[in-house]
C-alpha atoms as a PDB file:
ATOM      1  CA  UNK A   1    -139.235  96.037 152.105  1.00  0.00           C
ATOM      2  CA  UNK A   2    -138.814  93.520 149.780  1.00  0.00           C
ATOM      3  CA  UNK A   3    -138.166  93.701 146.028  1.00  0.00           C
ATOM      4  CA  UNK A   4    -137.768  90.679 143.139  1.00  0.00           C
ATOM      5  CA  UNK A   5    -135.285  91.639 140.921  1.00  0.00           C
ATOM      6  CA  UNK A   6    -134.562  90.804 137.268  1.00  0.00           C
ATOM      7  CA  UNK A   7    -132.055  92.118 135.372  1.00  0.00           C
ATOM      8  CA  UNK A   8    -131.454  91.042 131.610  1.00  0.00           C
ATOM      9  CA  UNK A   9    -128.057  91.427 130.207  1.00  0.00           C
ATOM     10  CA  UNK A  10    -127.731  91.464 126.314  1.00  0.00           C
ATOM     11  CA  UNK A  11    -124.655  91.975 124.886  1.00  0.00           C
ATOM     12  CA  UNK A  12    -124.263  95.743 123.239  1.00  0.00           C
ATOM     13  CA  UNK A  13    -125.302  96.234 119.471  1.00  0.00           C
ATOM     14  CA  UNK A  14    -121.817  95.748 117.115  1.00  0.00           C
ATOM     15  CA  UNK A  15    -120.319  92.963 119.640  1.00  0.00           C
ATOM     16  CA  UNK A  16    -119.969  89.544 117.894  1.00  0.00           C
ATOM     17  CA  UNK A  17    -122.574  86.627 119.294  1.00  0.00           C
ATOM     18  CA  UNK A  18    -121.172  83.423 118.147  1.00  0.00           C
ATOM     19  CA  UNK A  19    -123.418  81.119 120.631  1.00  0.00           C
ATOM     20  CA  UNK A  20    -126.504  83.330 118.687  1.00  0.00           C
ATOM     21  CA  UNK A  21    -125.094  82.699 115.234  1.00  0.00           C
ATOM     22  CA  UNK A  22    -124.800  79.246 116.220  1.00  0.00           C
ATOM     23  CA  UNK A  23    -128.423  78.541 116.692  1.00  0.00           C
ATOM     24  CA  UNK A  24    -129.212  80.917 114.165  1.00  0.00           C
ATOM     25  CA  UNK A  25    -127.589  78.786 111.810  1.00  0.00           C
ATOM     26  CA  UNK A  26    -128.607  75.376 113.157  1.00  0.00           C
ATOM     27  CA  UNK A  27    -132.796  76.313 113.188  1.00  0.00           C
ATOM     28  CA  UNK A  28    -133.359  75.960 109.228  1.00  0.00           C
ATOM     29  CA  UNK A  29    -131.999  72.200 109.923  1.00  0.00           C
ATOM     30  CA  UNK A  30    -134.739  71.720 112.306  1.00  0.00           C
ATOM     31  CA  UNK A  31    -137.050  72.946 110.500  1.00  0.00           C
ATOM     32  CA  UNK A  32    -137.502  76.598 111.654  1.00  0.00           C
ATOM     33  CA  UNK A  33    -137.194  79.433 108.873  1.00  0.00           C
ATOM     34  CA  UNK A  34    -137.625  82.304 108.649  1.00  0.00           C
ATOM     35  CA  UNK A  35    -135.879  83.088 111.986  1.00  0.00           C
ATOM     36  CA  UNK A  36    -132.734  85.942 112.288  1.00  0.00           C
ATOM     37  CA  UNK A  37    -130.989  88.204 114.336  1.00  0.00           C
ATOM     38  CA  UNK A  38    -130.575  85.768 117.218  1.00  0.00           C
ATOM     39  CA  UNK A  39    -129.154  87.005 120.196  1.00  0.00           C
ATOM     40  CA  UNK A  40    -128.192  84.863 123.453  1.00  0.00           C
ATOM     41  CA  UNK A  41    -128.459  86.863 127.369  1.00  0.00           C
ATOM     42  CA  UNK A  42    -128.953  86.107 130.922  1.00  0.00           C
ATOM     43  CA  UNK A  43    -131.506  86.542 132.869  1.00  0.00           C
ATOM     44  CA  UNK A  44    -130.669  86.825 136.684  1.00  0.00           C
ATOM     45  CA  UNK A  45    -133.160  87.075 139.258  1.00  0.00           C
ATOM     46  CA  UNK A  46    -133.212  87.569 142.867  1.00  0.00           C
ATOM     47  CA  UNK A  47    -135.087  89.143 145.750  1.00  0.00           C
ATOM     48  CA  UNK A  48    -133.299  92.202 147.564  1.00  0.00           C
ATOM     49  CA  UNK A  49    -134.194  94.066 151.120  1.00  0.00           C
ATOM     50  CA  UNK A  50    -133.985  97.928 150.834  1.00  0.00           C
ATOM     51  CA  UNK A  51    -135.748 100.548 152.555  1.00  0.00           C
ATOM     52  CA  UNK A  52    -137.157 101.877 149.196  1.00  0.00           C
ATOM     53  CA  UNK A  53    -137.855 101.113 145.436  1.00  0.00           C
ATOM     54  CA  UNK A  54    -135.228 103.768 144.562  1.00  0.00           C
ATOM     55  CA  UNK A  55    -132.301 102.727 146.932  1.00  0.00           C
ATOM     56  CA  UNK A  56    -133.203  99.399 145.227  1.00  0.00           C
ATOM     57  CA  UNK A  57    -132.584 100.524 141.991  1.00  0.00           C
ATOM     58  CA  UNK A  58    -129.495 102.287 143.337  1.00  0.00           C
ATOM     59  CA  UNK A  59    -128.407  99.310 144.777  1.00  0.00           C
ATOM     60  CA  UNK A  60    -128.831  96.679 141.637  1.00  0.00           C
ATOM     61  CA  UNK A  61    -127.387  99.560 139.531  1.00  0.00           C
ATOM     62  CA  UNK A  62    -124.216  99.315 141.210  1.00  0.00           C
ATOM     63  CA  UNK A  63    -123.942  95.192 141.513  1.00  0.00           C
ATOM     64  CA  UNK A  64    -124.610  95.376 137.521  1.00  0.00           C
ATOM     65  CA  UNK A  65    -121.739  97.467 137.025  1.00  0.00           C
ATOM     66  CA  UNK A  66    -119.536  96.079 139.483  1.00  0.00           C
ATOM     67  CA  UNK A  67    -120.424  92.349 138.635  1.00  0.00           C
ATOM     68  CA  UNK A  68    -123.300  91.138 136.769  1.00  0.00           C
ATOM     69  CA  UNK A  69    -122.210  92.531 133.890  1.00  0.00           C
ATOM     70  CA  UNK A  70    -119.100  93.650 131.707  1.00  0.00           C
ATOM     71  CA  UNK A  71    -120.456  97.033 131.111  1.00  0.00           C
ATOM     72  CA  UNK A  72    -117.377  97.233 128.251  1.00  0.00           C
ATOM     73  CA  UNK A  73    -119.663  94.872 126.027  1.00  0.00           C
ATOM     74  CA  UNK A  74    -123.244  94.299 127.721  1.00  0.00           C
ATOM     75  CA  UNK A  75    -126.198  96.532 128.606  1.00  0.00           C
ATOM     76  CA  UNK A  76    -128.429  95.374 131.743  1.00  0.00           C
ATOM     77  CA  UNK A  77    -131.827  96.121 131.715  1.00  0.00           C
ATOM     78  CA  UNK A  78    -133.289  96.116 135.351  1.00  0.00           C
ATOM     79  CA  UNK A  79    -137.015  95.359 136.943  1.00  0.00           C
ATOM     80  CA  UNK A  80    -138.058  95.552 140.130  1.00  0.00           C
ATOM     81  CA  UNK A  81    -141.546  95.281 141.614  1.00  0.00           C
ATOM     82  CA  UNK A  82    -142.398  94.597 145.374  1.00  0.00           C
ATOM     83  CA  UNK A  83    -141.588  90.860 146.282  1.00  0.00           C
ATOM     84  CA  UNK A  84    -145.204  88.710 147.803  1.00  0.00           C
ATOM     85  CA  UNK A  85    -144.551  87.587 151.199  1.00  0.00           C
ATOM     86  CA  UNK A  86    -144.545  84.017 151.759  1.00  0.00           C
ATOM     87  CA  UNK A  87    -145.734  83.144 155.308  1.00  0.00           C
END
């Protein structure tokens, strides 16, 4: 089967985000108040083969650890939902 992936990586609460404190200063120059806490991820998406959700899950589990994400200062969240079929 099948699968689209996306996993979202945020860095963990307490880490420093100077690309989101960047924009979060810049926006009241263009005209955008009111907006804080800015924050700056990835989103990385891609469509797996496994014989089942769960070994899918398994599966993306382990490539976040072991390299989408430095699990020292990110989190991953991960979705997965059966991928449409193109003919």
């Amino acid at each position: 089967m099948r699968y689209a992936v996306r996993v979202e990586v945020r860095l963990r609460d307490g880490i420093a985000d100077p690309e989101g404190a960047t924009i979060e200063r810049s926006l009241p120059a263009l005209g955008f108040d009111g907006v804080s806490e800015v924050r700056v991820g990835k989103s990385i998406r891609f469509v797996l083969d496994a014989d089942s959700e769960e070994s899918a899950l398994g599966e993306v589990d382990d490539l976040c650890r072991r390299f989408l994400t430095n699990p020292v200062i990110e989190d991953a969240t991960i979705s997965i939902e059966a991928a449409e079929v193109l003919q």
